[in-house]
Protein backbone atom coordinates (compact mmCIF):
# COMPACT_ATOMS: atom_id res chain seq x y z
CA UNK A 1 0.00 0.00 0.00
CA UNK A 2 1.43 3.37 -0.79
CA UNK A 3 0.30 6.92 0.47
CA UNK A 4 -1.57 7.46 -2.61
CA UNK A 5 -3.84 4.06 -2.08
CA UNK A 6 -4.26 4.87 1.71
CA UNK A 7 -5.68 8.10 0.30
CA UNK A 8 -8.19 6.95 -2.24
CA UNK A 9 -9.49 3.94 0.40
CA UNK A 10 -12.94 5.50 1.58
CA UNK A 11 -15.21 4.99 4.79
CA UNK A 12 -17.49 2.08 4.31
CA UNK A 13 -15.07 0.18 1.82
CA UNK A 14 -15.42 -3.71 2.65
CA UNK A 15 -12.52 -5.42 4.57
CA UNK A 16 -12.73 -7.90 1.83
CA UNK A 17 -12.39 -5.52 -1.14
CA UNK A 18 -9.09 -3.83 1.04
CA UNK A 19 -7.42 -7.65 1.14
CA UNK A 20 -8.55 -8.44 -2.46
CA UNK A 21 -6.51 -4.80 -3.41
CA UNK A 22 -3.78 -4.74 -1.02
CA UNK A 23 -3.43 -8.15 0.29
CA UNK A 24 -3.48 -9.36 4.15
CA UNK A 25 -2.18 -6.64 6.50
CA UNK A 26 1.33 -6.90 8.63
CA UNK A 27 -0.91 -7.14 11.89
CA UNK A 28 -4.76 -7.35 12.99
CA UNK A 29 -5.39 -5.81 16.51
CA UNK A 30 -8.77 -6.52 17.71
CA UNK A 31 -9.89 -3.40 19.93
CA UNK A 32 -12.40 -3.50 22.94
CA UNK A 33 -15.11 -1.48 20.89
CA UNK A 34 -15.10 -4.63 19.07
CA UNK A 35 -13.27 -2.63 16.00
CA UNK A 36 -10.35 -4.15 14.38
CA UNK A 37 -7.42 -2.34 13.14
CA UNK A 38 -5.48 -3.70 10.03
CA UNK A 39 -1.92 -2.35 10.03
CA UNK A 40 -0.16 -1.75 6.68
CA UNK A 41 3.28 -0.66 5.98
CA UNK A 42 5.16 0.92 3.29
CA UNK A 43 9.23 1.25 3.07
CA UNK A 44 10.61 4.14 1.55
CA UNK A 45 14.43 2.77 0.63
CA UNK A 46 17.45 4.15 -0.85
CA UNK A 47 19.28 1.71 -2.30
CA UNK A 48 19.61 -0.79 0.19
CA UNK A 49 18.79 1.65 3.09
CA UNK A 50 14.87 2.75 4.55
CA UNK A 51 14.49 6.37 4.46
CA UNK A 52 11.37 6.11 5.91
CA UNK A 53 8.68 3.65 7.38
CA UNK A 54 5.06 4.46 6.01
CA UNK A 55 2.35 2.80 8.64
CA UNK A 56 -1.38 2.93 7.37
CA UNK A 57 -3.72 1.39 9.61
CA UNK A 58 -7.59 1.04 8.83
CA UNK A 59 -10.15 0.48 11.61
CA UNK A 60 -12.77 -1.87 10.36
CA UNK A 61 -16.11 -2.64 12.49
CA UNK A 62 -18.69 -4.42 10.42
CA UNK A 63 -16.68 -5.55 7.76
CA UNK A 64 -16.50 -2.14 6.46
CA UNK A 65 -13.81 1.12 7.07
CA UNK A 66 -14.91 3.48 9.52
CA UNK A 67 -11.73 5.06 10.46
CA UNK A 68 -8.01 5.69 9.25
CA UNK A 69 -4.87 6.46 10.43
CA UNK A 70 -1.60 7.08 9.11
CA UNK A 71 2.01 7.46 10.70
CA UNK A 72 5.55 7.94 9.85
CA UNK A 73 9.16 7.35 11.03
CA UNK A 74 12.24 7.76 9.91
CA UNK A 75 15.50 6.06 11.09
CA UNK A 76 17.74 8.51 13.50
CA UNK A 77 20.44 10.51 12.26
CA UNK A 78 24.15 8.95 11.93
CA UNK A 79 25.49 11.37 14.26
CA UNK A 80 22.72 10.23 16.43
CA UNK A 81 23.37 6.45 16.52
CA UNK A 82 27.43 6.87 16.85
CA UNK A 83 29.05 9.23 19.14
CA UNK A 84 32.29 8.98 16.87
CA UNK A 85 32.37 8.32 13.26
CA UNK A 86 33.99 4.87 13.24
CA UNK A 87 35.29 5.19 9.80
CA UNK A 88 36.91 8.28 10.56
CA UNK A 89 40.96 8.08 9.92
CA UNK A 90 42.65 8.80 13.12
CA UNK A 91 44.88 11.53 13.08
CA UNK A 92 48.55 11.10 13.41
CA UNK A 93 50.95 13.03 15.84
């Protein structure tokens, strides 16, 4: 599922028309309103590397859409994961 199909899926489209289209979702949570949220995701990657992490779930009660939500993350920053670059060339004295 991309952004753009997240976008065009509309309240009151059947669960089964959603699998048919995008196939089973990554997860199923089943909610204590007796809703169920299907969880899709979408990796952005460069090259070998994801960029970012697309999440789309869709809340389903009835068989049918009644509720969407959409989230995003993006890995941290190299400085962030290393305190020192570890292919940096140590100087000599």
């Amino acid at each position: 599922m991309t952004r753009s199909d997240y976008e065009n899926i509309t309240i009151g489209t059947p669960a089964s028309e959603i699998v048919k289209e995008y196939g089973e979702p990554r997860t199923i949570e089943k909610y204590k309103d007796g809703t169920e949220g299907y969880l899709y995701i979408e990796r952005i990657l460069m090259g070998e590397q994801t960029v970012q992490q697309n999440q789309y779930t869709l809340i389903f009660k009835n068989g049918q859409v009644v509720s969407k939500r959409y989230n995003y993350k993006t890995p941290a920053a190299y400085q962030e994961i290393y305190e020192e670059d570890p292919n940096a060339i140590p100087e000599l004295n």
